[in-house]
PDB file of N, CA and C in Angstrom:
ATOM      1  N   UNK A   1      23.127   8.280  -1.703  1.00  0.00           N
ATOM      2  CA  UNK A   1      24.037   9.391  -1.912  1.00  0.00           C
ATOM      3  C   UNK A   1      25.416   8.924  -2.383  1.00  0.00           C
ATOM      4  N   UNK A   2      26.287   7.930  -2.065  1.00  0.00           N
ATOM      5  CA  UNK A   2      27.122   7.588  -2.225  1.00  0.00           C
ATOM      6  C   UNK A   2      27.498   7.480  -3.624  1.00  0.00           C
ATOM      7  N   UNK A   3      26.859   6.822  -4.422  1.00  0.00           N
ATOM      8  CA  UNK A   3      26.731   6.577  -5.852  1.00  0.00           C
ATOM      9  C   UNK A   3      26.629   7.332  -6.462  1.00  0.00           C
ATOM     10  N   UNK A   4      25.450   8.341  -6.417  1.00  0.00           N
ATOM     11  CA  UNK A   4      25.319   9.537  -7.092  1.00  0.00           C
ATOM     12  C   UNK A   4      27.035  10.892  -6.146  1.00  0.00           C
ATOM     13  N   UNK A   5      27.387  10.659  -5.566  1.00  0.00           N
ATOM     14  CA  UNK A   5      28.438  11.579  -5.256  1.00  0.00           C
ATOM     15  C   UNK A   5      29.733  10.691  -6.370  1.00  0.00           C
ATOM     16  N   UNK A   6      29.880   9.251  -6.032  1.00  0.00           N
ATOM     17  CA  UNK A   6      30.629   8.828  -7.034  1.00  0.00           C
ATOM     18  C   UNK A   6      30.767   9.279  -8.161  1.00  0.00           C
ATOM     19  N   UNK A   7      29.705   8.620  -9.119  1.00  0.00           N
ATOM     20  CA  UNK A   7      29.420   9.434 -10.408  1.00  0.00           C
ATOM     21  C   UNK A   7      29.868  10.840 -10.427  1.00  0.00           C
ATOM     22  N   UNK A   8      29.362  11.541  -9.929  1.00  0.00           N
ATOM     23  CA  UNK A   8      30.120  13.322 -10.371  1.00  0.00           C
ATOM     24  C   UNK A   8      31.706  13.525 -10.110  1.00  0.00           C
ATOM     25  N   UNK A   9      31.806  12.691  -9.412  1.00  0.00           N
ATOM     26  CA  UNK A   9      33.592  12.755  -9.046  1.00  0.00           C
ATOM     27  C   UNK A   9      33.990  12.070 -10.276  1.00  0.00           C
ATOM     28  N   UNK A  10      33.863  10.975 -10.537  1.00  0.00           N
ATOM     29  CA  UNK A  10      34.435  10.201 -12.033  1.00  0.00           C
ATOM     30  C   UNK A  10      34.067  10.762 -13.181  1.00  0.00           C
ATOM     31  N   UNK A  11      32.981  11.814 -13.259  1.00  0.00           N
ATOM     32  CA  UNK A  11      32.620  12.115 -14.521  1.00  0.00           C
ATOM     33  C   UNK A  11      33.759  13.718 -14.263  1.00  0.00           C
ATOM     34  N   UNK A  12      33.760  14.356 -13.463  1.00  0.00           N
ATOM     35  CA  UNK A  12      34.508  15.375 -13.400  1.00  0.00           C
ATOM     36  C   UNK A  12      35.945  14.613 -13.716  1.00  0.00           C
ATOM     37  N   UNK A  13      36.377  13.745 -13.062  1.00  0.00           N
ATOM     38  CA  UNK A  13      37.870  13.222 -13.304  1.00  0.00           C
ATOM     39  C   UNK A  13      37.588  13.112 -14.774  1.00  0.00           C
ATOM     40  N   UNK A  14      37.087  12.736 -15.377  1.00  0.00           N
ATOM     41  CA  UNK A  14      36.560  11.969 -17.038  1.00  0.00           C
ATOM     42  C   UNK A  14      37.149  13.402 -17.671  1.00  0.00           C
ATOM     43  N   UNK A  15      35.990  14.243 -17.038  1.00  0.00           N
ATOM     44  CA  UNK A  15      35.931  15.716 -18.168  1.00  0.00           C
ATOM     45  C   UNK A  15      37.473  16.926 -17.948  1.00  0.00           C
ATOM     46  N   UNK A  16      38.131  16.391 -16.714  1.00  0.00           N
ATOM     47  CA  UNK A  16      39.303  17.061 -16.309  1.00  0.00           C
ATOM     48  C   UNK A  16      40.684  16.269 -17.257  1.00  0.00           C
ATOM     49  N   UNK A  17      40.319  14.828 -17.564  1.00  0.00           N
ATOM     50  CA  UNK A  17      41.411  14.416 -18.562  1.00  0.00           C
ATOM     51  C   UNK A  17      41.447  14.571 -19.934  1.00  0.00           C
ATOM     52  N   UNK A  18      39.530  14.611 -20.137  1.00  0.00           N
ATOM     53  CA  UNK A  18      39.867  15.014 -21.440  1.00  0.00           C
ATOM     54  C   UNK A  18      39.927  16.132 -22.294  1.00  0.00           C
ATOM     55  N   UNK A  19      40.055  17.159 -21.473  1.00  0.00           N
ATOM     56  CA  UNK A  19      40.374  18.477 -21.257  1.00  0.00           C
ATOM     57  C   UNK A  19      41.968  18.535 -21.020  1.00  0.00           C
ATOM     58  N   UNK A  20      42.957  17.790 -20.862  1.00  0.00           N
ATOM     59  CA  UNK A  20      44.384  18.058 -20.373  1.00  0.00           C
ATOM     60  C   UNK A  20      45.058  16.958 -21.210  1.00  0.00           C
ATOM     61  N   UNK A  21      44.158  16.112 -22.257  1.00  0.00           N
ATOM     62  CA  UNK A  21      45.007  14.758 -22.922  1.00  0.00           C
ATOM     63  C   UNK A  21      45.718  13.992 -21.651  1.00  0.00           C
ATOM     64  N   UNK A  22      44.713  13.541 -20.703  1.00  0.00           N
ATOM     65  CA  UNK A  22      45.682  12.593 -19.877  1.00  0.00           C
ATOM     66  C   UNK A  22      45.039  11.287 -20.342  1.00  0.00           C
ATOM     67  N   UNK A  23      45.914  10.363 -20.177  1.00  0.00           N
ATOM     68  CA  UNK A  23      45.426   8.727 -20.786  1.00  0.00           C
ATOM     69  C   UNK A  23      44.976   8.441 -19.668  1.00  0.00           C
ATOM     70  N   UNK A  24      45.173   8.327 -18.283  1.00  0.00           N
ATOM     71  CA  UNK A  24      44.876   7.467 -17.497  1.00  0.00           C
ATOM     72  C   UNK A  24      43.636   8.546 -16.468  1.00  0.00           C
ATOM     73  N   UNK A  25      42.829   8.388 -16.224  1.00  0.00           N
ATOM     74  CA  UNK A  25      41.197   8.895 -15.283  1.00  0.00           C
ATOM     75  C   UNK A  25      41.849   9.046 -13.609  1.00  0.00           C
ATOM     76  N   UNK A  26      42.397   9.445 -12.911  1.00  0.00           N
ATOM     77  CA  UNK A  26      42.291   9.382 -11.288  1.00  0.00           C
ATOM     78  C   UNK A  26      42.012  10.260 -11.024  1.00  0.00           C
ATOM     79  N   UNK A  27      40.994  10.285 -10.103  1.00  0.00           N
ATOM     80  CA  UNK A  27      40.014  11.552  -9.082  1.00  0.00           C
ATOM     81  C   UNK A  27      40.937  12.032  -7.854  1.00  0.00           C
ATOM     82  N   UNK A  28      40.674  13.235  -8.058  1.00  0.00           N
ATOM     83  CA  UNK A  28      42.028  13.837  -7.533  1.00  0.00           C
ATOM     84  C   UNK A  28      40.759  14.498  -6.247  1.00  0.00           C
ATOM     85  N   UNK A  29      41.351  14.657  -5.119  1.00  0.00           N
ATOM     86  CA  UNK A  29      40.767  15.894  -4.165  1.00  0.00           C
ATOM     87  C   UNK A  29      39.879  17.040  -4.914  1.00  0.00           C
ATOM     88  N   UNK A  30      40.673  17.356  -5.578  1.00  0.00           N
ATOM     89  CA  UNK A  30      39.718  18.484  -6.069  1.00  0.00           C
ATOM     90  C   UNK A  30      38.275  17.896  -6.811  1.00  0.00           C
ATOM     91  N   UNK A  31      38.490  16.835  -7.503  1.00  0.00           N
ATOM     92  CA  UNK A  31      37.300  16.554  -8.405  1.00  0.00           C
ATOM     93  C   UNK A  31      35.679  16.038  -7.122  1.00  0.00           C
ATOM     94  N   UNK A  32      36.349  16.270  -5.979  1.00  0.00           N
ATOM     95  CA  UNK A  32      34.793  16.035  -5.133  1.00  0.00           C
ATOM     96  C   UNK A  32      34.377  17.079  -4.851  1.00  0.00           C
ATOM     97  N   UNK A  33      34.826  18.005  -5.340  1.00  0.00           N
ATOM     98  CA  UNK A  33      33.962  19.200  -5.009  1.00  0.00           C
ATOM     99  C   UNK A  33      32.527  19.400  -6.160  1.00  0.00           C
ATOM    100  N   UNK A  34      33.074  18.463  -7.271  1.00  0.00           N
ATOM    101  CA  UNK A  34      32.168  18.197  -8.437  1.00  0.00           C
ATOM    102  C   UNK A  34      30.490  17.668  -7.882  1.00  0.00           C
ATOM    103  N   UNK A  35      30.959  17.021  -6.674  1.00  0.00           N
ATOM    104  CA  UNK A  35      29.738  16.575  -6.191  1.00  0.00           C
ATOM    105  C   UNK A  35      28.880  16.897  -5.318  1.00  0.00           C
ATOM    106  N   UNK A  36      29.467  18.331  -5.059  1.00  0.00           N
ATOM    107  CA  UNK A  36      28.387  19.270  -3.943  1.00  0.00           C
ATOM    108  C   UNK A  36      27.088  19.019  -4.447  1.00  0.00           C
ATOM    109  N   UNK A  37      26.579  19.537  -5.911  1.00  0.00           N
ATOM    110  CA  UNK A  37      25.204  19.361  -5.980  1.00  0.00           C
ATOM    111  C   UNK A  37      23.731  18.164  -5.622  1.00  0.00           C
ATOM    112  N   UNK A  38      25.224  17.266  -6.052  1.00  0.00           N
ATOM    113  CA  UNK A  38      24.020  16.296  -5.514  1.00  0.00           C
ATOM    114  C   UNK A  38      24.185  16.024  -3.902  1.00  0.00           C
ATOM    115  N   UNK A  39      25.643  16.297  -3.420  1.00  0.00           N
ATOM    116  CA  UNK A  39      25.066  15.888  -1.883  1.00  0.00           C
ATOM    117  C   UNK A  39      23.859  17.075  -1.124  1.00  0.00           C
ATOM    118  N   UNK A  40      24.359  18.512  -1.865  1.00  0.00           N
ATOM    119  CA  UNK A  40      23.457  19.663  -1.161  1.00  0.00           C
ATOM    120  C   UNK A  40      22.112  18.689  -1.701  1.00  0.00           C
ATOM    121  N   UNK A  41      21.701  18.365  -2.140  1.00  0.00           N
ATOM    122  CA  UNK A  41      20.398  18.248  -3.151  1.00  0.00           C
ATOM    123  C   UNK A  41      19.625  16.517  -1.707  1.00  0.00           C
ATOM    124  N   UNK A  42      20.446  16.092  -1.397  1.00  0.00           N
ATOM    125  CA  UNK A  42      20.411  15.128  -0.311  1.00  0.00           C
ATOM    126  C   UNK A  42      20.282  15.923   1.006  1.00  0.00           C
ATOM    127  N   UNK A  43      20.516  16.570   1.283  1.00  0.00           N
ATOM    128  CA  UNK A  43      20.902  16.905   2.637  1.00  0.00           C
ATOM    129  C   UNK A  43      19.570  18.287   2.654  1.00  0.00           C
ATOM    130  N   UNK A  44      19.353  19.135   1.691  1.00  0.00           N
ATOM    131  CA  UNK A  44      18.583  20.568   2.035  1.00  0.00           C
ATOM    132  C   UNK A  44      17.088  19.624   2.304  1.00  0.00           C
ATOM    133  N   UNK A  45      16.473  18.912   2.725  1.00  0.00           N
ATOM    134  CA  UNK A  45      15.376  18.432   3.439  1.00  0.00           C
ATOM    135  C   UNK A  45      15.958  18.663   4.516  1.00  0.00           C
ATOM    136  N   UNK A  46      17.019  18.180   4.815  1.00  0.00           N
ATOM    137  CA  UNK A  46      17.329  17.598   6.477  1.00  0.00           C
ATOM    138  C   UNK A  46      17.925  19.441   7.284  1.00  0.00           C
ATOM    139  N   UNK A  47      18.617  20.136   6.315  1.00  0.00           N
ATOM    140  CA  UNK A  47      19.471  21.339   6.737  1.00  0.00           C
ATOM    141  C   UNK A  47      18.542  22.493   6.440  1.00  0.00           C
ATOM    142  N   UNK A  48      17.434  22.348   5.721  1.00  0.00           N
ATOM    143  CA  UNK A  48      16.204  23.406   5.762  1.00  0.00           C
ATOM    144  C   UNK A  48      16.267  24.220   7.138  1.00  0.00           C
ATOM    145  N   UNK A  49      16.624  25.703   6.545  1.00  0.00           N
ATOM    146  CA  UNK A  49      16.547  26.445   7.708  1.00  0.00           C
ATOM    147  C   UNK A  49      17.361  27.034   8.669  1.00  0.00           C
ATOM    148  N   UNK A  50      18.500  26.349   8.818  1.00  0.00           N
ATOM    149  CA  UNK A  50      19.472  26.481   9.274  1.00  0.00           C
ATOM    150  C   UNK A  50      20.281  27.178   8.768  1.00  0.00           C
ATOM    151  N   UNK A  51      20.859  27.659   9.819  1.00  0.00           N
ATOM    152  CA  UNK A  51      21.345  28.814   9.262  1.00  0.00           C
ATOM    153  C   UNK A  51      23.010  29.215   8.642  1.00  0.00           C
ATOM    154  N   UNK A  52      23.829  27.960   8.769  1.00  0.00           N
ATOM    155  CA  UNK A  52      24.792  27.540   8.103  1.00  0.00           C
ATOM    156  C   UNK A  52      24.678  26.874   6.477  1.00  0.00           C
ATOM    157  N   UNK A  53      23.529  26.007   6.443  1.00  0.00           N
ATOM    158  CA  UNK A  53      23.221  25.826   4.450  1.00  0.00           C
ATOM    159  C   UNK A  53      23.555  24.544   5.104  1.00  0.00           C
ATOM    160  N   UNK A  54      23.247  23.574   3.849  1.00  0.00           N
ATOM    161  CA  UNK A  54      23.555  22.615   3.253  1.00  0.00           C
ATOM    162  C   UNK A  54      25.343  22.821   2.577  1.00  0.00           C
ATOM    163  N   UNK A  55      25.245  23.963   1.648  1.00  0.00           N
ATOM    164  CA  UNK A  55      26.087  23.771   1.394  1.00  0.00           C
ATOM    165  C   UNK A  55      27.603  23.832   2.471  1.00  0.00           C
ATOM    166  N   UNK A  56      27.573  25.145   3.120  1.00  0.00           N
ATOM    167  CA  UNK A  56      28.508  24.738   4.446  1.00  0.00           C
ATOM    168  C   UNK A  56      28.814  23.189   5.093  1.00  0.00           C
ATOM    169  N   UNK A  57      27.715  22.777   5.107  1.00  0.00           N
ATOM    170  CA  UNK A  57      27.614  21.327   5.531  1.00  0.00           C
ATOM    171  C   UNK A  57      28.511  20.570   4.933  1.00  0.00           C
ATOM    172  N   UNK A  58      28.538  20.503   3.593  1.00  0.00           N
ATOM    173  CA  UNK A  58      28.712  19.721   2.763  1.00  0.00           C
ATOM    174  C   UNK A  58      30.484  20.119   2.682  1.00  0.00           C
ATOM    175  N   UNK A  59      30.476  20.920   2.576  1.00  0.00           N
ATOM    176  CA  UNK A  59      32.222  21.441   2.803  1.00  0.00           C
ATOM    177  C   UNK A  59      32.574  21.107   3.667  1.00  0.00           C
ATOM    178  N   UNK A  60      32.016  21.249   4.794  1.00  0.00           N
ATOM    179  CA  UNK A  60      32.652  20.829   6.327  1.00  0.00           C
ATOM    180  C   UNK A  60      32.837  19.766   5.981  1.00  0.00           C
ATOM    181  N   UNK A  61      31.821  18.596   5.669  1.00  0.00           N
ATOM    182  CA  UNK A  61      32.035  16.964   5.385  1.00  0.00           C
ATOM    183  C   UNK A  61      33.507  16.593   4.596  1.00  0.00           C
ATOM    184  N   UNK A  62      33.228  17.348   3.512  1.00  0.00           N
ATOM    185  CA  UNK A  62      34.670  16.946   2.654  1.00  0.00           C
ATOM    186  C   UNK A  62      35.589  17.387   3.110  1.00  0.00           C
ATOM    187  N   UNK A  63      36.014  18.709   3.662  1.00  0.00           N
ATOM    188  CA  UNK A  63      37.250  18.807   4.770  1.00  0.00           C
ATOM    189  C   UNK A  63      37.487  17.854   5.841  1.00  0.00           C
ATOM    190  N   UNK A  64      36.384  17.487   6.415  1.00  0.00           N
ATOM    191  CA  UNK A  64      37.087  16.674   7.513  1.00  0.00           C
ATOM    192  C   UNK A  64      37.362  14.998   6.745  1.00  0.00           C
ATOM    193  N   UNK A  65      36.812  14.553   6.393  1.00  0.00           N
ATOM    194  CA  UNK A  65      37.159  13.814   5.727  1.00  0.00           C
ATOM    195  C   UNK A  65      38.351  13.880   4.576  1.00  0.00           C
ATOM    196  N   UNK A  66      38.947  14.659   4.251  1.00  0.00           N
ATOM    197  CA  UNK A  66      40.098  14.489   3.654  1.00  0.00           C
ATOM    198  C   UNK A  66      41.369  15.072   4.882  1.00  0.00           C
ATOM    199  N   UNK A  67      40.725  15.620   5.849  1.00  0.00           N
ATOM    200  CA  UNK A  67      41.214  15.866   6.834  1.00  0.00           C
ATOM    201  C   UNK A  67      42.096  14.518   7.704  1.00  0.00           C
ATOM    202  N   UNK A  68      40.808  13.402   7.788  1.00  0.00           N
ATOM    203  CA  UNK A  68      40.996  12.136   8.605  1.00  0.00           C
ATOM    204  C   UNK A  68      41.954  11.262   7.850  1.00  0.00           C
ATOM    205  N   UNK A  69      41.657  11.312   6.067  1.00  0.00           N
ATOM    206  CA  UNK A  69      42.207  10.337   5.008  1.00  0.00           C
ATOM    207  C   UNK A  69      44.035  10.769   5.268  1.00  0.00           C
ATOM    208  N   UNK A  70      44.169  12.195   5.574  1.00  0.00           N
ATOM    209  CA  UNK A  70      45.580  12.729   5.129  1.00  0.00           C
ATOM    210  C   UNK A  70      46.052  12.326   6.840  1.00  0.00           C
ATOM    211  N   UNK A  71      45.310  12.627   7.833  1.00  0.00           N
ATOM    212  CA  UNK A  71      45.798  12.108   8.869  1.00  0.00           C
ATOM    213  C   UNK A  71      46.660  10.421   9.005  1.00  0.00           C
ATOM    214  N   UNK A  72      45.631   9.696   8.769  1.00  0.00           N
ATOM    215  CA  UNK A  72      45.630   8.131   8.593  1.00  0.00           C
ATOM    216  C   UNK A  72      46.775   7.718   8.161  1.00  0.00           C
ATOM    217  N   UNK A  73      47.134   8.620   6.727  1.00  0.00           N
ATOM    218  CA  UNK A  73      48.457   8.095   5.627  1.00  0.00           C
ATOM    219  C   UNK A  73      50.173   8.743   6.170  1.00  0.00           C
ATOM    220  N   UNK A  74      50.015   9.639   6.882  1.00  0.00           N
ATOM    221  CA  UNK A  74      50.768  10.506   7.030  1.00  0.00           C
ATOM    222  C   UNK A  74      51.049  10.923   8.370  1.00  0.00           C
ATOM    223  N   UNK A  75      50.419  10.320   9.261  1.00  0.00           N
ATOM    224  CA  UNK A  75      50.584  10.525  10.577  1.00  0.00           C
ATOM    225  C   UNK A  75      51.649  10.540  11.456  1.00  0.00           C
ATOM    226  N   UNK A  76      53.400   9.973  10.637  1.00  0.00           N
ATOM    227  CA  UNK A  76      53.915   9.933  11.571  1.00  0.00           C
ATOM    228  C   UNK A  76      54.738  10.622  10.365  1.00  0.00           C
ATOM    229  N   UNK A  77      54.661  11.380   9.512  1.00  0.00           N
ATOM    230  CA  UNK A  77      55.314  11.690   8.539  1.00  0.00           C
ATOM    231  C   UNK A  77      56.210  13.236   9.098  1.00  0.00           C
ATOM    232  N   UNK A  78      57.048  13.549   8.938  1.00  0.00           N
ATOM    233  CA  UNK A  78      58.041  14.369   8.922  1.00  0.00           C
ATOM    234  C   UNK A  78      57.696  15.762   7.819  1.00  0.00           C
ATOM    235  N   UNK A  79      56.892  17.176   8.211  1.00  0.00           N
ATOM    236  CA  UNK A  79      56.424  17.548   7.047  1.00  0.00           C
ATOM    237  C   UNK A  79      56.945  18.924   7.223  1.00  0.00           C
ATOM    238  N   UNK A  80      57.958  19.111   7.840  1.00  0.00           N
ATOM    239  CA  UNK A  80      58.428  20.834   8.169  1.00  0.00           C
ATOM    240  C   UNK A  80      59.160  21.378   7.338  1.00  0.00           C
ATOM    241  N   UNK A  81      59.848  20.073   6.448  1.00  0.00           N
ATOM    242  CA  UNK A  81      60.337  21.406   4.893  1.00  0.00           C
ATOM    243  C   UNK A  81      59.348  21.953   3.861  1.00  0.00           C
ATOM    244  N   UNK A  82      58.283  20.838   4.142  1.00  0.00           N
ATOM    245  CA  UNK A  82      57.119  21.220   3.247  1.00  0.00           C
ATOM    246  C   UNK A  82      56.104  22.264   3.360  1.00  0.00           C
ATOM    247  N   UNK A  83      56.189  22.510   5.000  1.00  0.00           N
ATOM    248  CA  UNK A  83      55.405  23.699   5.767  1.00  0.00           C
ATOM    249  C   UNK A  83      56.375  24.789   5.298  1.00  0.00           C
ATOM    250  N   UNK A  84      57.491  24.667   5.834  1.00  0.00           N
ATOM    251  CA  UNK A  84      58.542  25.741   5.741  1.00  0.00           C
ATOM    252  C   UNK A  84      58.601  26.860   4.018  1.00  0.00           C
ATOM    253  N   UNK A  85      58.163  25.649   2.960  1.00  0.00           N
ATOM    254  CA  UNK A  85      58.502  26.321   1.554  1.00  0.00           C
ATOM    255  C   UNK A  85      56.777  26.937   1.168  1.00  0.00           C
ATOM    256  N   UNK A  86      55.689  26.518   1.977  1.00  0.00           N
ATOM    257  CA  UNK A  86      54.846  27.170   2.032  1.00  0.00           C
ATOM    258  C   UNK A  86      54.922  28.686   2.567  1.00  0.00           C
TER     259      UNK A  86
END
């Protein structure tokens, strides 16, 4: 799974720059959402039936995980003007 989730994230970053003329490729948060299909496509053996989906699954995964990544970097960070202008 890993590889094949790679790939759709870099090919979405690919098709998001050359769509906007950017020179330089970086996969942004958003471009993993490019890779629901193949993780749903991994996971609906195992989530058959259930009554949340694969795909729920698969969202939950990437939230918490960008959840943990933004924790990690930012954890002691100061963010109440940034809440505030929200």
């Amino acid at each position: 799974m890993p590889i094949s989730c790679m790939e759709n994230v870099i090919s979405n970053a690919e098709r998001r720059a050359i769509r906007n003329d950017e020179r330089t490729v970086v996969p942004r948060i958003a471009d993993i959402y490019a890779a629901i299909p193949a993780i749903t496509g991994k996971l609906e053996l195992e989530y058959e039936g259930e009554l949340k989906g694969a795909d729920f699954v698969v969202r939950e995964l990437i939230r918490t995980a960008v959840a943990k990544t933004f924790d990690r970097y930012f954890a002691d960070a100061d963010l109440q003007q940034i809440v505030a202008m929200v």
